[in-house]
C-alpha atoms as a PDB file:
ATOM      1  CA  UNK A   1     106.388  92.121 105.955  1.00  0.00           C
ATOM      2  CA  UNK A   2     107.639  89.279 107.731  1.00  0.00           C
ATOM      3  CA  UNK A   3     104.358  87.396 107.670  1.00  0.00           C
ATOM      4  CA  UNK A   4     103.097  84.041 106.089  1.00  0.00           C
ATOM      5  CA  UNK A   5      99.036  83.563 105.513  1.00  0.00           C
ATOM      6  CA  UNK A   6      99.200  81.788 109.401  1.00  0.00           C
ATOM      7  CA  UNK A   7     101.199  84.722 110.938  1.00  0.00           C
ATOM      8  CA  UNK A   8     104.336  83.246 110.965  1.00  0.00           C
ATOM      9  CA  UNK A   9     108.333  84.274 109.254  1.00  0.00           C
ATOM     10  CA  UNK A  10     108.569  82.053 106.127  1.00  0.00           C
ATOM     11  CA  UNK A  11     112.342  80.906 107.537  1.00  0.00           C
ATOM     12  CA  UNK A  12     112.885  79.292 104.289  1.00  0.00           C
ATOM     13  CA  UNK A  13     113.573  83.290 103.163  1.00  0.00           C
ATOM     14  CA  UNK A  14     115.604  84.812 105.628  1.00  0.00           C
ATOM     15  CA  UNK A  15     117.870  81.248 105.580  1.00  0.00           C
ATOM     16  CA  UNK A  16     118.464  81.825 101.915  1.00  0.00           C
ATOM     17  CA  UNK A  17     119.417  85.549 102.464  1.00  0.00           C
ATOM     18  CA  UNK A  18     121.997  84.355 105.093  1.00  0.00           C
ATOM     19  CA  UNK A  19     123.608  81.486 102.625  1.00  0.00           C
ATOM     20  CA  UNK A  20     123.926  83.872 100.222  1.00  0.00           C
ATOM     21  CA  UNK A  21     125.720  86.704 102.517  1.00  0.00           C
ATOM     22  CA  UNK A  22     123.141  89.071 101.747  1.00  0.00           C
ATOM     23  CA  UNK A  23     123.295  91.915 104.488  1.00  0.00           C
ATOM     24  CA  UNK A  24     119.346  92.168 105.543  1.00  0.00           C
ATOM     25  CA  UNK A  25     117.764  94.824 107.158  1.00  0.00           C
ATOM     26  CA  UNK A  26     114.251  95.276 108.872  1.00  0.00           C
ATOM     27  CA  UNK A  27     113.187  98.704 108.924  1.00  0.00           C
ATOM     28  CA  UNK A  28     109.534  99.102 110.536  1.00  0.00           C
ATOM     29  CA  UNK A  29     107.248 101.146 111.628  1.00  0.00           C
ATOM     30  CA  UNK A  30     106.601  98.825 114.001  1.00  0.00           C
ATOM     31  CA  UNK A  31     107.423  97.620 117.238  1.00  0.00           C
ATOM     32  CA  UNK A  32     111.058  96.065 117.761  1.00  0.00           C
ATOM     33  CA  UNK A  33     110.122  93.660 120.498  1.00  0.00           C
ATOM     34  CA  UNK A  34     107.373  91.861 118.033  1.00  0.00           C
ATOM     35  CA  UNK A  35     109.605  91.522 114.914  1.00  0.00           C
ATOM     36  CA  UNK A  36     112.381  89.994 117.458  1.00  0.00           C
ATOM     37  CA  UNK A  37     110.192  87.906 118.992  1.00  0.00           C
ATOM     38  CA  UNK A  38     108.388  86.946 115.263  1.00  0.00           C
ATOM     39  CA  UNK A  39     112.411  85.924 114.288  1.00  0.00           C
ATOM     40  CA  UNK A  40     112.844  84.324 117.501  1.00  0.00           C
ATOM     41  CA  UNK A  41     110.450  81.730 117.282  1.00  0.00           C
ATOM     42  CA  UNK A  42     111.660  81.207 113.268  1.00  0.00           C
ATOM     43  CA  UNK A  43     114.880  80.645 114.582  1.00  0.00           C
ATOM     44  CA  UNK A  44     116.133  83.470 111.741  1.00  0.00           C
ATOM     45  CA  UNK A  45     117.491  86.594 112.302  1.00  0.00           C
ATOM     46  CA  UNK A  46     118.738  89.950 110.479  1.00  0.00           C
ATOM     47  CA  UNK A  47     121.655  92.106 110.512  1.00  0.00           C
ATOM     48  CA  UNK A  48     120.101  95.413 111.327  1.00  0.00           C
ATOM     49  CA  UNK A  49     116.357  96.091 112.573  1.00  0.00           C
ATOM     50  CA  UNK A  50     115.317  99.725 112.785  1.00  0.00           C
ATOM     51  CA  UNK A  51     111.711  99.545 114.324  1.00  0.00           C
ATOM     52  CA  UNK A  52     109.759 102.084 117.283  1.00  0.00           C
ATOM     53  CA  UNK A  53     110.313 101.132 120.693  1.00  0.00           C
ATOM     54  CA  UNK A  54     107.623 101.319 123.737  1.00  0.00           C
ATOM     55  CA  UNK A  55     109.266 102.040 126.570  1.00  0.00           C
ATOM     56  CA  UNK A  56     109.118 100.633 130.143  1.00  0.00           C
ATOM     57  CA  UNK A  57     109.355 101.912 133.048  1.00  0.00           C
ATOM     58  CA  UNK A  58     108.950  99.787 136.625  1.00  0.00           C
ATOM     59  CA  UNK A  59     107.526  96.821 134.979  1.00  0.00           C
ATOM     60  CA  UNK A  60     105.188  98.970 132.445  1.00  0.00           C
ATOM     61  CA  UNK A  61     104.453 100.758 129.561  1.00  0.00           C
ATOM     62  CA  UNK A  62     105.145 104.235 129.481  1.00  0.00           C
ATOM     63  CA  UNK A  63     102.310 105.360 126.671  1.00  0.00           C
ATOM     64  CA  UNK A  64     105.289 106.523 124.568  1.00  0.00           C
ATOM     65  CA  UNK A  65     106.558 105.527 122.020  1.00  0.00           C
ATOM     66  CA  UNK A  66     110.719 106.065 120.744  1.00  0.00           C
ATOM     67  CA  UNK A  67     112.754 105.178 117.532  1.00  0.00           C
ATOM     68  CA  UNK A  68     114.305 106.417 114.726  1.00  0.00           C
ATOM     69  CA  UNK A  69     110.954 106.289 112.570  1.00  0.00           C
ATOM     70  CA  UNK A  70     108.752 108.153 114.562  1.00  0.00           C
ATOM     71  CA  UNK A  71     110.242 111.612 112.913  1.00  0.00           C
ATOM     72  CA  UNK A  72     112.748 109.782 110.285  1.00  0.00           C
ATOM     73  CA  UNK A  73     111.640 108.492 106.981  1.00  0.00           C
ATOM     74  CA  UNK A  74     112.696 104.854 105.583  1.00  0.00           C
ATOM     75  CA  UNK A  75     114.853 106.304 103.177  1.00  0.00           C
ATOM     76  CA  UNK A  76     116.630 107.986 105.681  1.00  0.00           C
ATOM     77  CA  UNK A  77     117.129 105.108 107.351  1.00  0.00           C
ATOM     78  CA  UNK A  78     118.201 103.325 104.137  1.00  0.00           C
ATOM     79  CA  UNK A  79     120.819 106.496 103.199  1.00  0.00           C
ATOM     80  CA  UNK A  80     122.280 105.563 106.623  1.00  0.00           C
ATOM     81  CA  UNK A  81     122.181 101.561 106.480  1.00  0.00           C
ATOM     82  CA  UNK A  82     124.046 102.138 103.264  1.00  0.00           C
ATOM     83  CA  UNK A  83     126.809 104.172 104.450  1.00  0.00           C
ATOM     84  CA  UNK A  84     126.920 102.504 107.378  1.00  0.00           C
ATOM     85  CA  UNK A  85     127.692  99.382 105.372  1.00  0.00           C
ATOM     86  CA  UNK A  86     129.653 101.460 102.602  1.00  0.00           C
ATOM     87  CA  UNK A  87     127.422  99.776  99.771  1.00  0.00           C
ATOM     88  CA  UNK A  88     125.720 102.258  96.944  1.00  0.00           C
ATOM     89  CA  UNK A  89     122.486 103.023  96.980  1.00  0.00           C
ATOM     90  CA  UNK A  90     121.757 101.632  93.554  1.00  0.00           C
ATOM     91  CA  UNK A  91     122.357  98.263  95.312  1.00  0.00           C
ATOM     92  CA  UNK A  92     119.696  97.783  97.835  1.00  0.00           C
ATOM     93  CA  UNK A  93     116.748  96.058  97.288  1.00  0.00           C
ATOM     94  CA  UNK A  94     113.855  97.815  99.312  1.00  0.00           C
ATOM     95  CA  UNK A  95     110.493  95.389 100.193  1.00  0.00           C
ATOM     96  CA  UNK A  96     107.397  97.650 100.978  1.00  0.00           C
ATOM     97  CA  UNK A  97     103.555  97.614 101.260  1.00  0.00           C
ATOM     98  CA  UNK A  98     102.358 101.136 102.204  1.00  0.00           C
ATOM     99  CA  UNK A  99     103.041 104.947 101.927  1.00  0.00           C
ATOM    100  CA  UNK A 100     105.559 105.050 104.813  1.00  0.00           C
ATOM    101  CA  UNK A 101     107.449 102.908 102.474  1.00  0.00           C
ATOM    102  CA  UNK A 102     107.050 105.170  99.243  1.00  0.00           C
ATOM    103  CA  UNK A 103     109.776 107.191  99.830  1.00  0.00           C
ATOM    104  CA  UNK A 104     112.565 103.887 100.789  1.00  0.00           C
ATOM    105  CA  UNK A 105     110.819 102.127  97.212  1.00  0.00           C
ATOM    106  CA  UNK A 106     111.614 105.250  95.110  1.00  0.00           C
ATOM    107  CA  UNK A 107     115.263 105.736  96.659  1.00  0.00           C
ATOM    108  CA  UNK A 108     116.567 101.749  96.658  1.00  0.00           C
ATOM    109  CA  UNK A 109     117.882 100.803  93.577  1.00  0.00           C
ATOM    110  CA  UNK A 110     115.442  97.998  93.320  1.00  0.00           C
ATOM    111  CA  UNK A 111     111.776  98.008  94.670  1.00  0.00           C
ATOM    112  CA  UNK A 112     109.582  95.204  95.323  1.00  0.00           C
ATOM    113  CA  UNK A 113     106.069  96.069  96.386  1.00  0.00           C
ATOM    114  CA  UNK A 114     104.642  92.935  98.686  1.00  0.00           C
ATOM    115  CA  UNK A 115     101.146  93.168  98.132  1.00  0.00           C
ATOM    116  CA  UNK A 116     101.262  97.480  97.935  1.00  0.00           C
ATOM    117  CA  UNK A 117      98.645  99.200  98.319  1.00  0.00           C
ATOM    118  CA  UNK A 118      97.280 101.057  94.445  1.00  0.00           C
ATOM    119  CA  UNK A 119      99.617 104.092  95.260  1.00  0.00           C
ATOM    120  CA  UNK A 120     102.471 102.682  96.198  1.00  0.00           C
ATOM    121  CA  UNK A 121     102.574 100.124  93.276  1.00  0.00           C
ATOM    122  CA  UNK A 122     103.565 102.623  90.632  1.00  0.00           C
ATOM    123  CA  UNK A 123     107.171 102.986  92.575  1.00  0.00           C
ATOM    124  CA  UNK A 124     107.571  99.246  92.414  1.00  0.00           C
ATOM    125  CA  UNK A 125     109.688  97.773  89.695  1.00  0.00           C
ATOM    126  CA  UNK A 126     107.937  94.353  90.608  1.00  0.00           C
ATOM    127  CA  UNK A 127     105.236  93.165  92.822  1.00  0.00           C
ATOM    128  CA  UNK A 128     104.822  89.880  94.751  1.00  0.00           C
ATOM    129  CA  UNK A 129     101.687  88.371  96.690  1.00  0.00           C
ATOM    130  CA  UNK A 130     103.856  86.144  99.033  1.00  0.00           C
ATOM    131  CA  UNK A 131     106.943  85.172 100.446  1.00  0.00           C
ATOM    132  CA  UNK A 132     108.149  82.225  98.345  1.00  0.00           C
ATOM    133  CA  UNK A 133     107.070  84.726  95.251  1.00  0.00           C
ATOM    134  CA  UNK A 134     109.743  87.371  96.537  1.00  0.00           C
ATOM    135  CA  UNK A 135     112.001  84.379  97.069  1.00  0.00           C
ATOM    136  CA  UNK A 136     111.689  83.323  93.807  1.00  0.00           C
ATOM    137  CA  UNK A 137     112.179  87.348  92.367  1.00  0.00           C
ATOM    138  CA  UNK A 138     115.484  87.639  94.102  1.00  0.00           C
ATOM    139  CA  UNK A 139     116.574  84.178  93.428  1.00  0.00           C
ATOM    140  CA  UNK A 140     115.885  85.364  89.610  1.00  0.00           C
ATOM    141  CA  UNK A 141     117.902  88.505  90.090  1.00  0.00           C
ATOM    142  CA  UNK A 142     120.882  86.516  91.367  1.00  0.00           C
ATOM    143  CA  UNK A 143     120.402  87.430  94.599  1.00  0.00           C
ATOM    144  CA  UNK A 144     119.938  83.923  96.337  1.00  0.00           C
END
């Protein structure tokens, strides 16, 4: 979740992520031209986003919809960041809320539920309620 309480990217995050040379990814079941836009108009950015895509065609939407997590899994997409990146999996740090995230939580080495729903919590080693909270988690882990 990108969000603050007013809809908006708490910047304050993704800035101390980039001081600290932390490789962040976005990986949503979402659409990819709202989280770029959302980072846009923070002014922040990541190094990989893996969201759905709606497709155009001549100026409109298609009623499709494409990306890699319309069939894949998050944890897929997490096995692949990491190789990608050649870092071990025991070194991520996954950020969830929902069942489409249970299976990324379980795998990362580290799993933060942000505000989870009740069966998605037990996969979380730790649980925040806001954005400065999970600052202040991986600023505790050394992370920031």
């Amino acid at each position: 979740r990108l969000d603050r309480p007013d809809g908006g990217v708490d910047e304050r995050l993704f800035d101390a992520l980039d001081s600290a040379g932390v490789y962040a990814a976005i990986r949503t079941g979402g659409f990819e031209r709202g989280v770029e836009s959302a980072l846009e108009t923070a002014g922040v950015g990541v190094e990989t986003l893996i969201a759905n895509r709606l497709p155009i065609e001549d100026g409109a939407l298609t009623g499709e919809v494409e990306g890699p997590l319309i069939e894949g899994t998050k944890d897929d997409a997490l096995d692949i960041l990491t190789t990608v990146v050649d870092e071990p999996m025991d070194e991520t740090i996954a950020v969830g809320d929902g069942a489409n995230d249970l299976p990324m939580l379980e795998a990362a080495g580290f799993a933060i539920g942000f505000s989870p729903k009740s069966a998605v919590e037990p996969a979380c080693d730790v649980v925040v309620e806001s954005m400065p909270e999970l600052l202040d988690v991986l600023e505790d882990r050394g992370v920031c």
